[in-house]
Protein backbone atom coordinates (compact mmCIF):
# COMPACT_ATOMS: atom_id res chain seq x y z
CA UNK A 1 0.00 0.00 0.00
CA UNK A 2 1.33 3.50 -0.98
CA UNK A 3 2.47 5.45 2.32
CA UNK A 4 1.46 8.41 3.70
CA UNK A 5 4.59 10.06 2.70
CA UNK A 6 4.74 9.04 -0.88
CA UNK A 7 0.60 10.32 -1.20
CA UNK A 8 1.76 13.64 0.21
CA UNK A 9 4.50 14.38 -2.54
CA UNK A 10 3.06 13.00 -5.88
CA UNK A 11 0.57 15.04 -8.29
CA UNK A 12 -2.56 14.21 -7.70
CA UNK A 13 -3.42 14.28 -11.26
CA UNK A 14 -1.62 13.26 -14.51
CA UNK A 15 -2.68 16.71 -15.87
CA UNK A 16 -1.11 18.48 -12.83
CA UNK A 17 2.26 16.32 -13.47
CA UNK A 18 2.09 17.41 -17.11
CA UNK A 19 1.03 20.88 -16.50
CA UNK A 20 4.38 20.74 -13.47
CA UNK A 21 6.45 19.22 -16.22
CA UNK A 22 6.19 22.12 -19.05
CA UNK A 23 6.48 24.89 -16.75
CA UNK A 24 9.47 23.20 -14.76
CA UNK A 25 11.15 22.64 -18.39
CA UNK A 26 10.19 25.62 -19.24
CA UNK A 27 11.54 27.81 -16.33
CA UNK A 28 15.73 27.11 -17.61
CA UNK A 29 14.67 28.12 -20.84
CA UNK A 30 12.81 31.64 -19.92
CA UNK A 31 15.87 32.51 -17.57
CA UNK A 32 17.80 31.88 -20.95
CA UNK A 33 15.70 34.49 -22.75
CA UNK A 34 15.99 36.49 -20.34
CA UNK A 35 19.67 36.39 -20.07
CA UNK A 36 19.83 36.49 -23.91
CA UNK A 37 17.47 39.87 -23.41
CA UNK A 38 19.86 41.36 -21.26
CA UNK A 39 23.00 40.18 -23.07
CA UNK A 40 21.79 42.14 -25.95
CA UNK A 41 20.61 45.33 -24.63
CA UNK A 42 23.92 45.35 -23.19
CA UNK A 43 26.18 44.93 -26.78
CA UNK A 44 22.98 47.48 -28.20
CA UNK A 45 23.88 49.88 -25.51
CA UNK A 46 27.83 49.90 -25.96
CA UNK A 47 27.59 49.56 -29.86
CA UNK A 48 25.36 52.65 -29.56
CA UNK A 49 27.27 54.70 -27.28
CA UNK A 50 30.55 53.83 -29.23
CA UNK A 51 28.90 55.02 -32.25
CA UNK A 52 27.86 58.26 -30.93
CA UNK A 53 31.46 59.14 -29.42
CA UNK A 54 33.27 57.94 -32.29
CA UNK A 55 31.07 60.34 -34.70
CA UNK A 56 31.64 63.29 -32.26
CA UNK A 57 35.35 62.97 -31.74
CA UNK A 58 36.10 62.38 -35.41
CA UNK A 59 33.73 65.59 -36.42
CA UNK A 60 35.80 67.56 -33.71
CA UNK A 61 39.40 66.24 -35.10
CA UNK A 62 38.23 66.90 -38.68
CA UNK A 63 36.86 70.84 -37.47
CA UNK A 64 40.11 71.34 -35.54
CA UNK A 65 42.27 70.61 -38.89
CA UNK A 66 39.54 72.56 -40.94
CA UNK A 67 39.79 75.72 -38.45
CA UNK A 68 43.51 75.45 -38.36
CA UNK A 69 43.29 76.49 -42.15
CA UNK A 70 40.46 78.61 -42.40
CA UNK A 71 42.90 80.51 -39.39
CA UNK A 72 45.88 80.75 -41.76
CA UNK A 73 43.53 81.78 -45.15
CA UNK A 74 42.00 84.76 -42.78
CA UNK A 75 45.45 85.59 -41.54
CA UNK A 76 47.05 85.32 -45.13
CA UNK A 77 44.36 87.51 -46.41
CA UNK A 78 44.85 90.12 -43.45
CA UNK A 79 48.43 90.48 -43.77
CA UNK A 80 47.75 91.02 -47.92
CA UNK A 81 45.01 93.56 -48.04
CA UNK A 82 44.47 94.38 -44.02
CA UNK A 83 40.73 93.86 -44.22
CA UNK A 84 39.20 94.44 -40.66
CA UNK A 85 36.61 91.67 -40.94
CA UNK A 86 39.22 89.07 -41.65
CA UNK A 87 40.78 89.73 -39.01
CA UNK A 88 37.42 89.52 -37.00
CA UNK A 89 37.07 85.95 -38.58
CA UNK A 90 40.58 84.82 -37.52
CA UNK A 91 39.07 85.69 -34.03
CA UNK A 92 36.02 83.87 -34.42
CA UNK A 93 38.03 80.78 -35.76
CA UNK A 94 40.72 80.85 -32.67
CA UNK A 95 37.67 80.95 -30.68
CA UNK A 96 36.03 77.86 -31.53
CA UNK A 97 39.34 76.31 -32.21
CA UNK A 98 40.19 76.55 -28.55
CA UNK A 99 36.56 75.27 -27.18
CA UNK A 100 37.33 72.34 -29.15
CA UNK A 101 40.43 71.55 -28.52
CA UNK A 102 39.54 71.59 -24.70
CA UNK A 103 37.64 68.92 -25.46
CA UNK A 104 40.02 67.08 -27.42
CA UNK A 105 42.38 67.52 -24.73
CA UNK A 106 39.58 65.45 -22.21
CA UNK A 107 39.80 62.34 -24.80
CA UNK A 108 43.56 62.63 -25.34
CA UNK A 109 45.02 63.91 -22.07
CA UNK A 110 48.31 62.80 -22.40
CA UNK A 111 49.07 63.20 -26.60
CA UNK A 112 52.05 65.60 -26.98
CA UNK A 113 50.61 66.96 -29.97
CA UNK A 114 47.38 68.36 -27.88
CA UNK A 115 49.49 69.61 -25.65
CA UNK A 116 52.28 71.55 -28.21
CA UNK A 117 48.96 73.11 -30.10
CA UNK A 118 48.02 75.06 -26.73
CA UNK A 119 51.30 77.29 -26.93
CA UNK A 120 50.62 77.80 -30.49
CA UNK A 121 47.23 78.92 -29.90
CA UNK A 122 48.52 81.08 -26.90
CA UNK A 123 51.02 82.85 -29.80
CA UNK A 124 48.30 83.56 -32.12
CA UNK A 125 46.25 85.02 -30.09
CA UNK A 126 48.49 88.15 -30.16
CA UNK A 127 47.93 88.39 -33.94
CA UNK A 128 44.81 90.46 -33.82
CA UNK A 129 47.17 93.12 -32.11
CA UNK A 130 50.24 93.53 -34.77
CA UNK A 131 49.87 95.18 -37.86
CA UNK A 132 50.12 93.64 -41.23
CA UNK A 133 53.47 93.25 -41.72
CA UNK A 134 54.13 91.30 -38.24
CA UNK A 135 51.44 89.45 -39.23
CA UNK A 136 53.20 88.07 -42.42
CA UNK A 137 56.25 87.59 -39.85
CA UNK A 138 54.51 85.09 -37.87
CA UNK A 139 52.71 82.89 -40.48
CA UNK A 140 54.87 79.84 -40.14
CA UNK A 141 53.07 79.33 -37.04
CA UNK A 142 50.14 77.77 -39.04
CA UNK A 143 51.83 75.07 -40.23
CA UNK A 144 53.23 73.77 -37.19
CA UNK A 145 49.13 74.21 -36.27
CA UNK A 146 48.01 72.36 -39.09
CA UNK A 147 50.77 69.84 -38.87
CA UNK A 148 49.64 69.23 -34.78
CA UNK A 149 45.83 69.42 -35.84
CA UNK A 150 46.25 66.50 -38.73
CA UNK A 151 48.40 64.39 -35.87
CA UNK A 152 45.57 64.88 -33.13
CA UNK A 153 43.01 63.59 -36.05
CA UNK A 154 44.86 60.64 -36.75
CA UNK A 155 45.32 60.04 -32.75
CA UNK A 156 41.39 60.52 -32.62
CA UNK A 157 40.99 57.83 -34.70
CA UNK A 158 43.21 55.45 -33.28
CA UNK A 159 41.54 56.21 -30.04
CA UNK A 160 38.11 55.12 -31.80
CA UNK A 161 39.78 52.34 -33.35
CA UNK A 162 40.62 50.90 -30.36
CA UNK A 163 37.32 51.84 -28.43
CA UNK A 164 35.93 49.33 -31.20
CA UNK A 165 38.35 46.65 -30.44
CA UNK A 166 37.15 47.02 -27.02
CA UNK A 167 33.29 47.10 -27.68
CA UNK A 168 34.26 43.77 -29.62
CA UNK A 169 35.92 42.03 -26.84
CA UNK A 170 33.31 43.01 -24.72
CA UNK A 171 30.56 41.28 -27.09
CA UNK A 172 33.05 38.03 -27.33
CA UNK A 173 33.01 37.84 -23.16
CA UNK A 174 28.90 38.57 -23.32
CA UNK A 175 28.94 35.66 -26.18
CA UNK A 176 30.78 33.39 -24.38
CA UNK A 177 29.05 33.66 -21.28
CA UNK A 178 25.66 33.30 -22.87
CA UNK A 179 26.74 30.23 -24.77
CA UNK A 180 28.11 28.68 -21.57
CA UNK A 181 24.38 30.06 -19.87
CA UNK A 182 22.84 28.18 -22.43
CA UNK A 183 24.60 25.00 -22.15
CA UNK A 184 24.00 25.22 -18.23
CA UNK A 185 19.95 26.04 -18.92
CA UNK A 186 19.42 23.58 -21.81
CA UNK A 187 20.90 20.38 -19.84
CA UNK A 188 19.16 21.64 -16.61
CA UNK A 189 16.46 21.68 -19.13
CA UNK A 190 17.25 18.19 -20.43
CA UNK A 191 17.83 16.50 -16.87
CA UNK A 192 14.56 17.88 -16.04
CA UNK A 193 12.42 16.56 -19.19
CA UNK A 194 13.92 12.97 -18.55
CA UNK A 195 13.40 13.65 -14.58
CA UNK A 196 9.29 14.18 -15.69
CA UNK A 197 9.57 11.96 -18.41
CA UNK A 198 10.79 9.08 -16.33
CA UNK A 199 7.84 10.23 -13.64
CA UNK A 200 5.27 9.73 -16.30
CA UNK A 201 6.99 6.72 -17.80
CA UNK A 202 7.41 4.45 -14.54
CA UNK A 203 3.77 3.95 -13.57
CA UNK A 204 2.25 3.46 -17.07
CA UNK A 205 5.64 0.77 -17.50
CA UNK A 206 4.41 -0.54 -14.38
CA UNK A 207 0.89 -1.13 -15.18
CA UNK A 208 2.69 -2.90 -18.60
CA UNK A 209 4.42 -5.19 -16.10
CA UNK A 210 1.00 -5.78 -14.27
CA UNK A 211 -1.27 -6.15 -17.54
CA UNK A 212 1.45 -8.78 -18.93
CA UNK A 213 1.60 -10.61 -15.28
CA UNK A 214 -2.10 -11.23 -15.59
CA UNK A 215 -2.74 -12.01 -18.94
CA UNK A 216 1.10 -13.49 -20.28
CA UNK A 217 2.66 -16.24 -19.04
CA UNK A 218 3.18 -15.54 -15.26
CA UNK A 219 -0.45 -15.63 -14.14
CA UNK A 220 0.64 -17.18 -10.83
CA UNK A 221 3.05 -14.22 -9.63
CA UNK A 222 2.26 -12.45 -6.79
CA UNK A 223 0.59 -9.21 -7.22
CA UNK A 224 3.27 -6.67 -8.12
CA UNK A 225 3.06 -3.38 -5.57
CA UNK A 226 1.00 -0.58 -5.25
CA UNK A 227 1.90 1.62 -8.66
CA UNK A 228 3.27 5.44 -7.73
CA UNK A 229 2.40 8.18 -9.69
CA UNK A 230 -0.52 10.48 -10.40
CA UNK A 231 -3.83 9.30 -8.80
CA UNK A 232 -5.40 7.85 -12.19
CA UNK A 233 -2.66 5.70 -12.65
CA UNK A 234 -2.77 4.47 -9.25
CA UNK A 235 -6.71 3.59 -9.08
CA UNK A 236 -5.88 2.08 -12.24
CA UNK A 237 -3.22 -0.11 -11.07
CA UNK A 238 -5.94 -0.96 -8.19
CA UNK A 239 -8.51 -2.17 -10.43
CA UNK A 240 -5.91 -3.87 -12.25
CA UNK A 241 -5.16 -5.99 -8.65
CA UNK A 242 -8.82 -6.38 -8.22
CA UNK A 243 -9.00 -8.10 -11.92
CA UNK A 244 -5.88 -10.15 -11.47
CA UNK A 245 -7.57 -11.49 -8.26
CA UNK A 246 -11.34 -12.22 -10.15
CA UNK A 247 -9.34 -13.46 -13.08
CA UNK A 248 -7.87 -16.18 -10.85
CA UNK A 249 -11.02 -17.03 -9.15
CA UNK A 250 -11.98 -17.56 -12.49
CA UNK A 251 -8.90 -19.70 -13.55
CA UNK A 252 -9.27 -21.90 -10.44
CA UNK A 253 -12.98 -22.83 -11.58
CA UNK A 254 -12.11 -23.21 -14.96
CA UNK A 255 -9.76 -25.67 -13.65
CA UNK A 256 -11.93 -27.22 -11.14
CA UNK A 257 -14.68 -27.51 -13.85
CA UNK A 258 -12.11 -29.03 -16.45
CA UNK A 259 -11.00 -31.94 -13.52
CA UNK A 260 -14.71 -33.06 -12.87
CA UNK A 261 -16.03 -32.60 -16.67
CA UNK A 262 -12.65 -35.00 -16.85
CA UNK A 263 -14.28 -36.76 -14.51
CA UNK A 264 -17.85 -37.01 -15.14
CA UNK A 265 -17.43 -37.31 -19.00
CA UNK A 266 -14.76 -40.07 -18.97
CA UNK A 267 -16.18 -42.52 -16.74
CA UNK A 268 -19.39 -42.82 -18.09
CA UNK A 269 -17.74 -43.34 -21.98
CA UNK A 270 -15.45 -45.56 -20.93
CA UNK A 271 -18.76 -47.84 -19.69
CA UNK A 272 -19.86 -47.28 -22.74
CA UNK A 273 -16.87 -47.96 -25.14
CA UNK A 274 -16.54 -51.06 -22.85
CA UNK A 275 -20.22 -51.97 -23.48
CA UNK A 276 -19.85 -52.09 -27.19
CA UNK A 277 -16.21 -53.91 -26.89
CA UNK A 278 -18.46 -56.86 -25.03
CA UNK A 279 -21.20 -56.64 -27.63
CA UNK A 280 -18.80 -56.57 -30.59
CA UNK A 281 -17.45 -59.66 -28.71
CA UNK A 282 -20.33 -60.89 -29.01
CA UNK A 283 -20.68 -61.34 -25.18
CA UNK A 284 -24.46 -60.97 -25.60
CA UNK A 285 -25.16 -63.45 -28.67
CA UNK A 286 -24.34 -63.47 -32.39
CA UNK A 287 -25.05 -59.66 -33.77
CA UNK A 288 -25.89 -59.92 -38.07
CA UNK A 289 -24.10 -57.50 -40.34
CA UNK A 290 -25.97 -54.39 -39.73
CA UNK A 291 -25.40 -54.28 -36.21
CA UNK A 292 -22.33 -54.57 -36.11
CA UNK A 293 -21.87 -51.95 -38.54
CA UNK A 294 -24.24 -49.88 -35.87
CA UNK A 295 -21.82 -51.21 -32.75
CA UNK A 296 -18.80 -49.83 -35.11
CA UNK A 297 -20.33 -46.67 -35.81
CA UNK A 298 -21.01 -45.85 -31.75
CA UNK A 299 -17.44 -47.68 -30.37
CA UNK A 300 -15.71 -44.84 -33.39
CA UNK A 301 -17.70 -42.28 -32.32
CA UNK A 302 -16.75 -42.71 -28.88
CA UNK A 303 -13.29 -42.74 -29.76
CA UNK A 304 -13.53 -39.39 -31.16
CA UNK A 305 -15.25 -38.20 -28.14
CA UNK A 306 -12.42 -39.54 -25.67
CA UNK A 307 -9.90 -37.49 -28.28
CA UNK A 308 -12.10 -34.24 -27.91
CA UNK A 309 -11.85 -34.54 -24.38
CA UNK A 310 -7.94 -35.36 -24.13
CA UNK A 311 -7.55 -32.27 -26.56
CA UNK A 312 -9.20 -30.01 -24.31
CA UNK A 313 -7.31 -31.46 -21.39
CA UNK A 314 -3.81 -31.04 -23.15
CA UNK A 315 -4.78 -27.53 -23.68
CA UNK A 316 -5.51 -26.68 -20.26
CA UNK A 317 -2.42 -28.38 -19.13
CA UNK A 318 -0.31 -27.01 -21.42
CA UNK A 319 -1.44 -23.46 -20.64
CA UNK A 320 0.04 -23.96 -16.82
CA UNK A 321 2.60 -26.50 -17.13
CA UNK A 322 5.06 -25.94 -19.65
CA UNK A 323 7.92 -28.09 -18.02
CA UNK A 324 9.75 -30.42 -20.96
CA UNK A 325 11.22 -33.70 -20.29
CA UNK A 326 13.37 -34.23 -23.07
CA UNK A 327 14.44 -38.15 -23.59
CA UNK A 328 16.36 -39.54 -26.50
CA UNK A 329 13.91 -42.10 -28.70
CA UNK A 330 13.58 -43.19 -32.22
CA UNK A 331 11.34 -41.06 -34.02
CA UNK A 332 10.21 -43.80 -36.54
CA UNK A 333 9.01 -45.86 -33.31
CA UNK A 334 6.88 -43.07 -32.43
CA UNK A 335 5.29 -42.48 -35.69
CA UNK A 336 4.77 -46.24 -35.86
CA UNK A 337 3.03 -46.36 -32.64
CA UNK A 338 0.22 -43.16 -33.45
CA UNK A 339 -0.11 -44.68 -37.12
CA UNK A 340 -0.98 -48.11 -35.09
CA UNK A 341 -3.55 -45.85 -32.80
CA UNK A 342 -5.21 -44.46 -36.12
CA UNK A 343 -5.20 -47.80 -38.16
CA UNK A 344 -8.97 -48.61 -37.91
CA UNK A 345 -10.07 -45.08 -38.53
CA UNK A 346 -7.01 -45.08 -41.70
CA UNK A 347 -8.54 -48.51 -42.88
CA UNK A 348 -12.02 -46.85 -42.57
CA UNK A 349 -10.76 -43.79 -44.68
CA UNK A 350 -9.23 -46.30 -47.25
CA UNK A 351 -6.35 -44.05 -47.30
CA UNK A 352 -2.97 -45.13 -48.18
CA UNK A 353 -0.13 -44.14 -45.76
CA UNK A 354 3.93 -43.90 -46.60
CA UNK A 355 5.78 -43.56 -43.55
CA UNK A 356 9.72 -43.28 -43.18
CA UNK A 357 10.94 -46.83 -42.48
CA UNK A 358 14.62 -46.33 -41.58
CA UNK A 359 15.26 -45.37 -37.44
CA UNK A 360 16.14 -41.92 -36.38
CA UNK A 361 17.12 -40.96 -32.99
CA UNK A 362 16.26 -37.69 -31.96
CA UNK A 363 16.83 -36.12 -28.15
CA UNK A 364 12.99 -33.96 -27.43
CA UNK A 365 10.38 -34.43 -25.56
CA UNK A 366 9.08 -37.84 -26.87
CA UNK A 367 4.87 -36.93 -24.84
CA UNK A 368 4.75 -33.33 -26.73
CA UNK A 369 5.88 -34.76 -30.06
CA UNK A 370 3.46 -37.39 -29.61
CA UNK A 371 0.55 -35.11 -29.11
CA UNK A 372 2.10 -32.76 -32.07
CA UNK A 373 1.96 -35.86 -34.32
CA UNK A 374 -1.67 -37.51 -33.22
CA UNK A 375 -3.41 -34.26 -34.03
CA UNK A 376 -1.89 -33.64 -37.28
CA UNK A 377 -2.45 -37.78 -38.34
CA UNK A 378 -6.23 -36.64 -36.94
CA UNK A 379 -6.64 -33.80 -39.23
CA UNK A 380 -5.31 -35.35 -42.28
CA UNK A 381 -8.36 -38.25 -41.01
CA UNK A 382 -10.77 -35.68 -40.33
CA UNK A 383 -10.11 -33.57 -43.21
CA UNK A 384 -8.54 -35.51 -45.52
CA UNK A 385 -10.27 -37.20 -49.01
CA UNK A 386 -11.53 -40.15 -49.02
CA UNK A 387 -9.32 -43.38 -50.18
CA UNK A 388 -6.47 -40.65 -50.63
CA UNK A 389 -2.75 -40.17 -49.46
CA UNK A 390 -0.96 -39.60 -45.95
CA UNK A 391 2.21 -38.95 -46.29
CA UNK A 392 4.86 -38.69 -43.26
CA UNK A 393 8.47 -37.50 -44.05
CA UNK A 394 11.24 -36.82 -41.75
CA UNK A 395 14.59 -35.66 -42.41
CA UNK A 396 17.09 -34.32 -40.50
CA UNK A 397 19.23 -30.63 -41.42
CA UNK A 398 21.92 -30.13 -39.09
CA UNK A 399 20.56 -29.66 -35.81
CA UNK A 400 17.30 -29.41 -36.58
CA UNK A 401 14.54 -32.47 -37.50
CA UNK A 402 12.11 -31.45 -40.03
CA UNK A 403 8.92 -33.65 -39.94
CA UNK A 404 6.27 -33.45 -42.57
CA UNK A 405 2.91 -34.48 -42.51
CA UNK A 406 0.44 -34.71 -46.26
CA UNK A 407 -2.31 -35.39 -47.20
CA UNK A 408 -4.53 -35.17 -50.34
CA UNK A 409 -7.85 -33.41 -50.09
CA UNK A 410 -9.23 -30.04 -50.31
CA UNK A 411 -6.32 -27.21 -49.90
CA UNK A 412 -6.95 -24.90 -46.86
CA UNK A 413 -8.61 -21.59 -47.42
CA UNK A 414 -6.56 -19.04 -47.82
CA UNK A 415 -8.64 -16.96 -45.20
CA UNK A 416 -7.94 -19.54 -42.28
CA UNK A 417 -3.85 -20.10 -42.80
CA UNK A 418 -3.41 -16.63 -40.63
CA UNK A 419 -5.79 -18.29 -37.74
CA UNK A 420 -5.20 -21.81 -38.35
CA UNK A 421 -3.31 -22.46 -34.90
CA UNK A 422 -5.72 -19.94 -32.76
CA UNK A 423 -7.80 -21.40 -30.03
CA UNK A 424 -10.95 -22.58 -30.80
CA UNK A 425 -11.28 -21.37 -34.10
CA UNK A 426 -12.79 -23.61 -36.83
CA UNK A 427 -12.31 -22.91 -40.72
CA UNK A 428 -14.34 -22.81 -43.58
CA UNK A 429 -14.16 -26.78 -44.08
CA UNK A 430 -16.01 -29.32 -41.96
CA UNK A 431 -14.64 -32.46 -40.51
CA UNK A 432 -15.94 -35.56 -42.45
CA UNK A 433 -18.08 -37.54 -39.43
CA UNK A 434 -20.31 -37.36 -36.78
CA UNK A 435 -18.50 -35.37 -34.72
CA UNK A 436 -17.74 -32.09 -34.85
CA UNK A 437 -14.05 -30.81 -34.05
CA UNK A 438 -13.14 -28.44 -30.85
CA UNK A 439 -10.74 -26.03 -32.60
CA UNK A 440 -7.91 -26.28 -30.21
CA UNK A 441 -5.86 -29.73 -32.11
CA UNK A 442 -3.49 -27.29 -34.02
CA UNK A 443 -3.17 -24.94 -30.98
CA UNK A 444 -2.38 -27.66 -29.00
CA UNK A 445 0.32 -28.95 -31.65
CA UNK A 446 1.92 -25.63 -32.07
CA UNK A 447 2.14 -24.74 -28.18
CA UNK A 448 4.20 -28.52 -28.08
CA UNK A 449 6.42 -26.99 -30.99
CA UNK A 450 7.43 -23.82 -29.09
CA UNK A 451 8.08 -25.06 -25.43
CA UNK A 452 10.66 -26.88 -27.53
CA UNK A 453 11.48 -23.63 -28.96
CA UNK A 454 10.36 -25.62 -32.61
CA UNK A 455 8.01 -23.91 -34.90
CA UNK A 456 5.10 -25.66 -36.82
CA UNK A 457 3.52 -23.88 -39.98
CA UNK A 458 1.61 -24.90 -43.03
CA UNK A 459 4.09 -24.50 -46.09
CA UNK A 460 2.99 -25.41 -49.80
CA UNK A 461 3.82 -28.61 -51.15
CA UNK A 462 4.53 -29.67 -55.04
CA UNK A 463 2.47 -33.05 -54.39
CA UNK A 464 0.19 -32.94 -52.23
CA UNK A 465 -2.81 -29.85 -51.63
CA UNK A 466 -2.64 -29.71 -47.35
CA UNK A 467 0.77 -29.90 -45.52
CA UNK A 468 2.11 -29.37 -42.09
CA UNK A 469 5.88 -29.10 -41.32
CA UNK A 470 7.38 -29.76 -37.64
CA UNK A 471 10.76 -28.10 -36.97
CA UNK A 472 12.27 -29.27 -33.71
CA UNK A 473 15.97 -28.38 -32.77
CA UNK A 474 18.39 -30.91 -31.16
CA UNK A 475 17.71 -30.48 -27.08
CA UNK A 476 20.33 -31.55 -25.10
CA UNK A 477 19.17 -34.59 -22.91
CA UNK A 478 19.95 -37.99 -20.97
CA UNK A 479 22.13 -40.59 -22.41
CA UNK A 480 20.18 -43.34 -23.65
CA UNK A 481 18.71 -46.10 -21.70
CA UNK A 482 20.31 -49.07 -20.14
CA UNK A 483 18.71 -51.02 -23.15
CA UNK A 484 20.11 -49.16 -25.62
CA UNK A 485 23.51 -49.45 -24.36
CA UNK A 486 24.70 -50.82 -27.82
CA UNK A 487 23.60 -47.83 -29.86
CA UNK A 488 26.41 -44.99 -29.84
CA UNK A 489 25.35 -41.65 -28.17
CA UNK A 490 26.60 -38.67 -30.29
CA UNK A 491 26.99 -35.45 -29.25
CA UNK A 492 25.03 -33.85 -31.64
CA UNK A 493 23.16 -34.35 -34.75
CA UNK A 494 25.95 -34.45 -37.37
CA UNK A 495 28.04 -36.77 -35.21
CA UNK A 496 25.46 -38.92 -35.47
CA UNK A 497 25.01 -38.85 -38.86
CA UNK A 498 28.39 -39.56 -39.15
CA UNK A 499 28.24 -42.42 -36.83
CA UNK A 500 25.56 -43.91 -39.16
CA UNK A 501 27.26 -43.05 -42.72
CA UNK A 502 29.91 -45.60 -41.15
């Protein structure tokens, strides 16, 4: 029973577990969008604030070399036709050359040429004061300026340059650490899809386990324990327990019924097969022609009411006991013995039987064999055509003995070869007799073949329309018996052969 504990944890529904299970795998995955979010406002922000700087310092590098010469055109000018108003330009240009080179000094602090074009702006500053002719004097001081104005530009732009290297770095650390935050998020994903998975998987694989416990070959385990997982599951297992238990009330009076219809059936035809043994004896006075052929008729159709009821016993046993006892015997001696069985009801047929003369020893088990080859020597009776052919082949192929049982007659519907060896079904054709068949003589045969891990099919045959082939493998058994000391014991198939060929 499922403890307290274990009730108090699980889901209590598999919708809840499923519901649990998306937004638990789900929860890695939005922290990774979220990271990704933020990864990229961040490179968006730098790329955006690089951009902005790197347009404002290089328009302020490119101003400071275009003032430096519009300053030594005005001056030029001045000291040529000593125009007032250039002279007021040249002021307006030092003006604005100075406001921006303050601020080219804040990005470049430490660049000597910055610093050499204060001094030079500090010397023409006095120009405005001297007349034309000093003016002309001092005019070689512009191209120092320009010369210092073109080096800060270029400086500016190495600056940016390497501001871009840095934004670029920056974007491979932010790239690296979201691939390694997606790698962390996707397996914690991953661990936790197989962690729900597995939680959804376990109790329907355990009400597999139960379902093939009560209805495969293990119907007598014990019941399997309470299943845990999401309440449906559980009642389900529960009423699976309940119908394991009421199918094995039902199995044990199946059984019961099958041991007194044993019972009650066989006694009571076994007084009467005796009955008409005495009276075909003639126990009770001289019987004419015609009843005996009536005493015949009843003793047969007896017979094939005893073989009904052994058929229906075989199936029930071999649906709980599926032990083998594998002996060593002469297959030959076998078939000899069933075709003996079947020789009134052959004789009756008027069929004409070939069966393999030479001995062949063969380690199986000798009782499920048996009851493989007495059903299939039945049908070809039951089925068979009148005054026809049985044939019975055997060979051997390796390891394996292939055994072949023909007949001539009507071919089998193509409709019943898929369901020929299902219980209780009955084909299209009819038995020839009285009686009708119980479906279960080739289901019987073919469970023999497999707990002998042999296979028995109907394959086409080139002479005759209806044939069933047996394919048993070599089992390893017992040596042979004390009276059979004299034949050799090989250890397999082809050393036997070889023993023979010699």
């Amino acid at each position: 029973m499922t403890t307290q504990v274990s009730r108090r944890w699980r889901p209590r529904s598999l919708l809840q577990l499923v519901l649990l299970a998306f937004l638990v795998v789900m929860l890695p995955l939005g922290i990774l969008m979220f990271q990704a979010g933020q990864a990229l406002a961040e490179l968006t922000r730098l790329a955006d604030a690089g951009a902005r700087q790197a347009v404002e310092e290089t328009r302020r590098a490119r101003a400071l070399t275009s003032l430096s010469l519009e300053m030594e055109r005005s001056a030029r000018q001045y000291a040529v036709v000593e125009e007032p108003g250039l002279m007021t330009l040249f002021i307006e240009r030092h003006a604005e050359f100075e406001s921006l080179l303050r601020d080219q000094r804040r990005l470049l602090p430490e660049n000597p040429d910055v610093l050499a074009l204060g001094p030079l702006l500090e010397a023409l500053r006095e120009l405005p004061e001297l007349s034309a002719s000093q003016v002309g004097e001092r005019l070689e001081l512009f191209a120092a300026l320009a010369e210092h104005a073109e080096a800060v530009r270029r400086a500016t732009n190495r600056r940016i340059d390497e501001r871009i290297e840095a934004i670029r770095g920056r974007a491979g650390q932010v790239q690296a650490r979201l691939w390694l935050q997606t790698l962390a998020l996707v397996s914690a994903s991953l661990a936790l899809m197989l962690l729900f998975t597995w939680l959804i998987i376990r109790p329907i694989r355990q009400l597999e386990r139960r379902i093939q416990g009560i209805g495969g070959t293990s119907r007598t385990a014990p019941v399997a324990h309470c299943i845990q997982g999401p309440a449906e599951l559980v009642r389900l297992g529960e009423r699976l327990d309940w119908l394991s238990e009421r199918l094995g009330e039902v199995e044990a009076q199946k059984q019961q019924f099958l041991r007194h219809m044993s019972h009650e059936l066989k006694t009571p035809l076994a007084s009467v097969r005796e009955g008409t043994a005495l009276l075909c004896d003639g126990v009770a006075g001289r019987l004419d022609p015609r009843q005996r052929e009536i005493l015949e008729l009843i003793d047969a159709s007896g017979d094939e009411l005893q073989r009904l009821i052994e058929q229906l016993l075989d199936y029930n046993l071999l649906q709980h006991h599926r032990e083998v006892d594998i002996r060593r015997f002469d297959m030959s001696v076998l078939i000899g013995e069933l075709l003996a069985k079947h020789r009134l009801a052959l004789t009756h047929k008027g069929m004409r039987v070939t069966s393999p003369e030479r001995p062949l020893e063969w380690c199986a088990d000798r009782t499920a064999t048996g009851r493989i080859l007495d059903n299939l020597l039945s049908n070809a009776i039951a089925y068979g055509e009148d005054n026809g052919s049985l044939e019975i082949r055997q060979r051997r192929e390796g390891a394996t003995l292939v055994i072949e049982v023909a007949n001539s007659g009507e071919a089998i519907d193509e409709g019943d070869r898929g369901r020929l060896f299902e219980p209780f079904y009955q084909g299209r054709a009819r038995r020839k007799g009285a009686l009708k068949g119980s479906g279960i003589g080739l289901s019987v045969a073919a469970d023999c073949a497999r707990m002998q891990q042999g296979r028995l099919e109907l394959v086409t045959d080139d002479l005759l329309p209806v044939c069933f082939r047996l394919t048993l493998p070599w089992q390893p058994g017992p040596l042979p018996e004390p009276e059979q000391k004299n034949i050799p014991a090989p250890k397999d198939p082809e050393a036997q052969a070889h023993a023979r060929s010699r």
